[in-house]
N, C-alpha and C. Protein backbone atom coordinates (compact mmCIF):
# COMPACT_ATOMS: atom_id res chain seq x y z
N UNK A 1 101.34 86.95 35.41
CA UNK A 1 101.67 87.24 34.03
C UNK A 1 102.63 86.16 33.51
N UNK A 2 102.24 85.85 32.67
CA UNK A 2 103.40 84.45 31.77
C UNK A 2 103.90 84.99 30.61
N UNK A 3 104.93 85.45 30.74
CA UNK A 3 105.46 86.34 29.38
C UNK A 3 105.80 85.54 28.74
N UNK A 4 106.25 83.99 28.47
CA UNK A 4 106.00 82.98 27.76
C UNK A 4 104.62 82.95 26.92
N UNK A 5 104.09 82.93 27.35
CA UNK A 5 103.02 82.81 26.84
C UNK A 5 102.33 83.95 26.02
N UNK A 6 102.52 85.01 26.54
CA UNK A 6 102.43 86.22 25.67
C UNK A 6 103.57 86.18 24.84
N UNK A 7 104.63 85.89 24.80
CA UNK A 7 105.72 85.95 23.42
C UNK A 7 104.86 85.04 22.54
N UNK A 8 104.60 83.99 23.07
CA UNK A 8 104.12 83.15 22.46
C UNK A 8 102.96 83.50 21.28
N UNK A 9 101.95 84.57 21.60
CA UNK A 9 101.07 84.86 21.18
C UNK A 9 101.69 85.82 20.14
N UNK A 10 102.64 86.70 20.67
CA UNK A 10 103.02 87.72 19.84
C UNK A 10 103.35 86.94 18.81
N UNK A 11 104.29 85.83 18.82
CA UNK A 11 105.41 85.09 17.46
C UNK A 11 103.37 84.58 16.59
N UNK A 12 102.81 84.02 17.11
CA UNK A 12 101.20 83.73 16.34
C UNK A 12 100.90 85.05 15.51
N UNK A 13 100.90 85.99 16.18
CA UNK A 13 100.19 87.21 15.03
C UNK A 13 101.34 87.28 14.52
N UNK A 14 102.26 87.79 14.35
CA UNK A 14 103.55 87.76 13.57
C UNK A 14 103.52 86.83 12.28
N UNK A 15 102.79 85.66 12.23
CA UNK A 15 102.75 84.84 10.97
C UNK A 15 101.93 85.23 10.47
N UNK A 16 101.01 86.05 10.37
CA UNK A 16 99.85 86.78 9.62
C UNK A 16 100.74 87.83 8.80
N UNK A 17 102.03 88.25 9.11
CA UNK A 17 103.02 89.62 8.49
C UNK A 17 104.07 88.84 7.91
N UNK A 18 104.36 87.66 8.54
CA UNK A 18 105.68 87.49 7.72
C UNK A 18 105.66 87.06 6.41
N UNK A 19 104.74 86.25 5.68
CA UNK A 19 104.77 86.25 4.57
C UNK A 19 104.58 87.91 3.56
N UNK A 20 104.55 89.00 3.65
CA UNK A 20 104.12 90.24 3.16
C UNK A 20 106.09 90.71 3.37
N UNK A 21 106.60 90.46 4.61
CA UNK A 21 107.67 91.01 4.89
C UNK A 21 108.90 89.75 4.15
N UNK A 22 108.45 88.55 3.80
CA UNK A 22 109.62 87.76 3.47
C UNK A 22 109.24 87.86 1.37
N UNK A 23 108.14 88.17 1.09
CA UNK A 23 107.96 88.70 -0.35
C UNK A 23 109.12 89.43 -0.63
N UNK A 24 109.34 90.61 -0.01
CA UNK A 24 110.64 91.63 -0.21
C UNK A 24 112.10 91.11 0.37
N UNK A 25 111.97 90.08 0.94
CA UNK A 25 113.42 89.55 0.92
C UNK A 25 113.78 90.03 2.58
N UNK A 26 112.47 90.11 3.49
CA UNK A 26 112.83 90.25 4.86
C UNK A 26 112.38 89.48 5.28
N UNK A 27 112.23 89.88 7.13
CA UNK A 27 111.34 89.12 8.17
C UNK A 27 111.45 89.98 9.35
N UNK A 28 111.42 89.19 10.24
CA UNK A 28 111.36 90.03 11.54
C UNK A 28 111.38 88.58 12.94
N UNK A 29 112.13 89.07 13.86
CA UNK A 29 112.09 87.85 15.12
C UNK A 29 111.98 88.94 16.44
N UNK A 30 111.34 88.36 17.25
CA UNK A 30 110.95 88.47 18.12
C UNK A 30 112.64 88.14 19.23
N UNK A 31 112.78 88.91 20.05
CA UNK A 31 114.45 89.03 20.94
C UNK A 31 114.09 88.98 22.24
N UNK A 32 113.24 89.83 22.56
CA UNK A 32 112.70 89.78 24.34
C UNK A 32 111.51 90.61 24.53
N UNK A 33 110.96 90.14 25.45
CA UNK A 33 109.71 90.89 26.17
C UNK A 33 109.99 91.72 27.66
N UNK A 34 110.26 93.01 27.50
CA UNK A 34 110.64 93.31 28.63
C UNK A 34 109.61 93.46 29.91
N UNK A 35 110.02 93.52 31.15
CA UNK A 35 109.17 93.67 32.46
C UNK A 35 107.96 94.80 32.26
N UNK A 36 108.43 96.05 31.33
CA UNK A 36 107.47 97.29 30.92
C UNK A 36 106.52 96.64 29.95
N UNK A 37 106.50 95.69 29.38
CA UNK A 37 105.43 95.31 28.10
C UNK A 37 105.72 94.96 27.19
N UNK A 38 107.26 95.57 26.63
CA UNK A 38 107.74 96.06 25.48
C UNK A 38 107.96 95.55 24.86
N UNK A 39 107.70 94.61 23.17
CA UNK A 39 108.52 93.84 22.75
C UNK A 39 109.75 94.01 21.89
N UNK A 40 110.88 93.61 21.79
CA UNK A 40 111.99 94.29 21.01
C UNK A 40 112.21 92.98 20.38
N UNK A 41 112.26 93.67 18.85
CA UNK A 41 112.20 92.75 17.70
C UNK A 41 113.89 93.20 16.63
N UNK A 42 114.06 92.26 16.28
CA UNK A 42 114.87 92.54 15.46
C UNK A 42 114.62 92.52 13.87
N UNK A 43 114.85 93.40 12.87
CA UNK A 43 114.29 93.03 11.48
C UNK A 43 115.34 92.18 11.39
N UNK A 44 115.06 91.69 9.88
CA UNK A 44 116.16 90.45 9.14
C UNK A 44 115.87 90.90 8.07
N UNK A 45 117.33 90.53 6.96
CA UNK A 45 116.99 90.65 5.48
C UNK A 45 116.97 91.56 4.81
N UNK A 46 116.08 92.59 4.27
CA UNK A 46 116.24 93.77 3.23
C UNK A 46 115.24 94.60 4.69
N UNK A 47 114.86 93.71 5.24
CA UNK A 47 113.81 94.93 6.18
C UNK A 47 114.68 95.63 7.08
N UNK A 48 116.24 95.15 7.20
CA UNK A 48 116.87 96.05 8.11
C UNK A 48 117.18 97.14 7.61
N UNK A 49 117.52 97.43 6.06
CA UNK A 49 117.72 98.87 5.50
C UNK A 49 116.95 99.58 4.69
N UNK A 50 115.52 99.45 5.07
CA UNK A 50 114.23 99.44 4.02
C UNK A 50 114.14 100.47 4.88
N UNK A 51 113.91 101.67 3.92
CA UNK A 51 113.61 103.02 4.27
C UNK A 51 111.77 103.18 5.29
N UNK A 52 110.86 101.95 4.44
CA UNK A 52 109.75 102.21 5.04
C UNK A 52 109.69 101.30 6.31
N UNK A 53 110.74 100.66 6.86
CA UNK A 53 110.52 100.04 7.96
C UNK A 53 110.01 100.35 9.10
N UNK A 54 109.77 102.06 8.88
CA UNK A 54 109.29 103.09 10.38
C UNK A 54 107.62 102.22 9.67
N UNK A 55 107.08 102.63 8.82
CA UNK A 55 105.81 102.72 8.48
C UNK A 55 105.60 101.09 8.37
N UNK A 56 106.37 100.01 8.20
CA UNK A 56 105.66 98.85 8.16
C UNK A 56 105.41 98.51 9.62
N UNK A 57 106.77 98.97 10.84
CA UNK A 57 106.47 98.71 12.11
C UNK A 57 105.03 99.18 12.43
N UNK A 58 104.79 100.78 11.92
CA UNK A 58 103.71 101.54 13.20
C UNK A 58 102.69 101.01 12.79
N UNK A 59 102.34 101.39 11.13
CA UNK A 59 100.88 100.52 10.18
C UNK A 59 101.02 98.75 9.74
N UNK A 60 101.65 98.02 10.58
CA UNK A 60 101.32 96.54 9.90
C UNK A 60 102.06 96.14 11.18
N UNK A 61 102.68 95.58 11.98
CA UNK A 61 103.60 94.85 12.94
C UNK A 61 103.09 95.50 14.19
N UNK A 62 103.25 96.52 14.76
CA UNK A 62 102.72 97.05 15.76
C UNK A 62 100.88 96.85 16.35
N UNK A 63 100.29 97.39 14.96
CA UNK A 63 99.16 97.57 15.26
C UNK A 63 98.51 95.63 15.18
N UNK A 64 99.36 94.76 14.55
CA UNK A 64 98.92 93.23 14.73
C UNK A 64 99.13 93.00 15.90
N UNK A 65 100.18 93.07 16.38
CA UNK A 65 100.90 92.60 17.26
C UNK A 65 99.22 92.66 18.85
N UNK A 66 100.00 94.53 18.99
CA UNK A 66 99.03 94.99 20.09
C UNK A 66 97.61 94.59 19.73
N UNK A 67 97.09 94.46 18.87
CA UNK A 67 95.47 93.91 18.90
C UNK A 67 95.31 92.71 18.96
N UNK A 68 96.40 91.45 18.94
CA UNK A 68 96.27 90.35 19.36
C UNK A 68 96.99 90.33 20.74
N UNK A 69 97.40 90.81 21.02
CA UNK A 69 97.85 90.86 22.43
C UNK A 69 98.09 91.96 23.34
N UNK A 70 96.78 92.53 23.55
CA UNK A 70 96.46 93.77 25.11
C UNK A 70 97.71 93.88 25.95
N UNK A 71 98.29 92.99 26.40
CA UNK A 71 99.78 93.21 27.53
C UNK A 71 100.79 93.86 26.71
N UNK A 72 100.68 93.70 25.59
CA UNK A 72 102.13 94.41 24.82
C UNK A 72 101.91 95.51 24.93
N UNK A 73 102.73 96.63 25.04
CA UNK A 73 102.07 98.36 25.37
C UNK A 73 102.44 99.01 23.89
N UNK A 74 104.15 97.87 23.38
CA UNK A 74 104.80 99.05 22.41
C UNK A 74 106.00 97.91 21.91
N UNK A 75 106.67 98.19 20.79
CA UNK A 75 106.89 97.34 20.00
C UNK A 75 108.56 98.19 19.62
N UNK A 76 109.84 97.92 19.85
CA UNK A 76 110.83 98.61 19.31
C UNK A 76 111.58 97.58 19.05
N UNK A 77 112.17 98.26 17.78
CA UNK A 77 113.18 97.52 16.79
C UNK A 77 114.71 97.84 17.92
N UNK A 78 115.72 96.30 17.76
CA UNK A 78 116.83 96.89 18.22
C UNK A 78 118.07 97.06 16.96
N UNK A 79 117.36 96.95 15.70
CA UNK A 79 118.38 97.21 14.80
C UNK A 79 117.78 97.88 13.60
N UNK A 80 118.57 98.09 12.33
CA UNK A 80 118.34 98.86 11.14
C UNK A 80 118.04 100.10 11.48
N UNK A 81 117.45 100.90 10.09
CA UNK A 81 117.60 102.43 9.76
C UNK A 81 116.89 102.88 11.52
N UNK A 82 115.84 102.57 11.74
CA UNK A 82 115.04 103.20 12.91
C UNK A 82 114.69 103.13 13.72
N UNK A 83 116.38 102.25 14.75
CA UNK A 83 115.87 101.05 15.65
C UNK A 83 115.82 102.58 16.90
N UNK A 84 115.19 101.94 18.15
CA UNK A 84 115.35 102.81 19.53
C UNK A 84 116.95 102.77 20.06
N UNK A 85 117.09 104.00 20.50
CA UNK A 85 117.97 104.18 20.50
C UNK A 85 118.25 104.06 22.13
């Protein structure tokens, strides 16, 4: 497994969202890929206190993410309104 290389892929689908998420004055970065799959992202910008940030993660960021890249299992924010706790 080259988790390089899968970040790598993840930050690729990620440019298909960030223009939609930097319109509203956000973004989003990629922080680590853990040993479980997991990627933990941080929002930026207005997306850290944007009430719909649950719904842009699960319906737009998540579901890109995991369909360009099978090894990712699950996708958690480590900051704003709805990060994992």
């Amino acid at each position: 497994m080259d988790k390089a290389g899968i970040v790598k892929r993840a930050e690729a689908a990620l440019e298909s969202i960030r223009p939609h998420l930097k319109t509203d004055g956000g973004d989003i970065e990629i922080i680590e890929l853990t040993d479980e799959m997991v990627l933990k992202v941080r929002w930026l910008g207005t997306c850290e206190t944007c009430s719909m940030s649950t719904m842009t993660m699960k319906g737009g960021i998540e579901h890109t993410i995991v369909s360009a890249v099978a090894e990712i299992k699950a996708i958690e924010p480590i900051n704003g309104m709805f990060a994992a706790e």
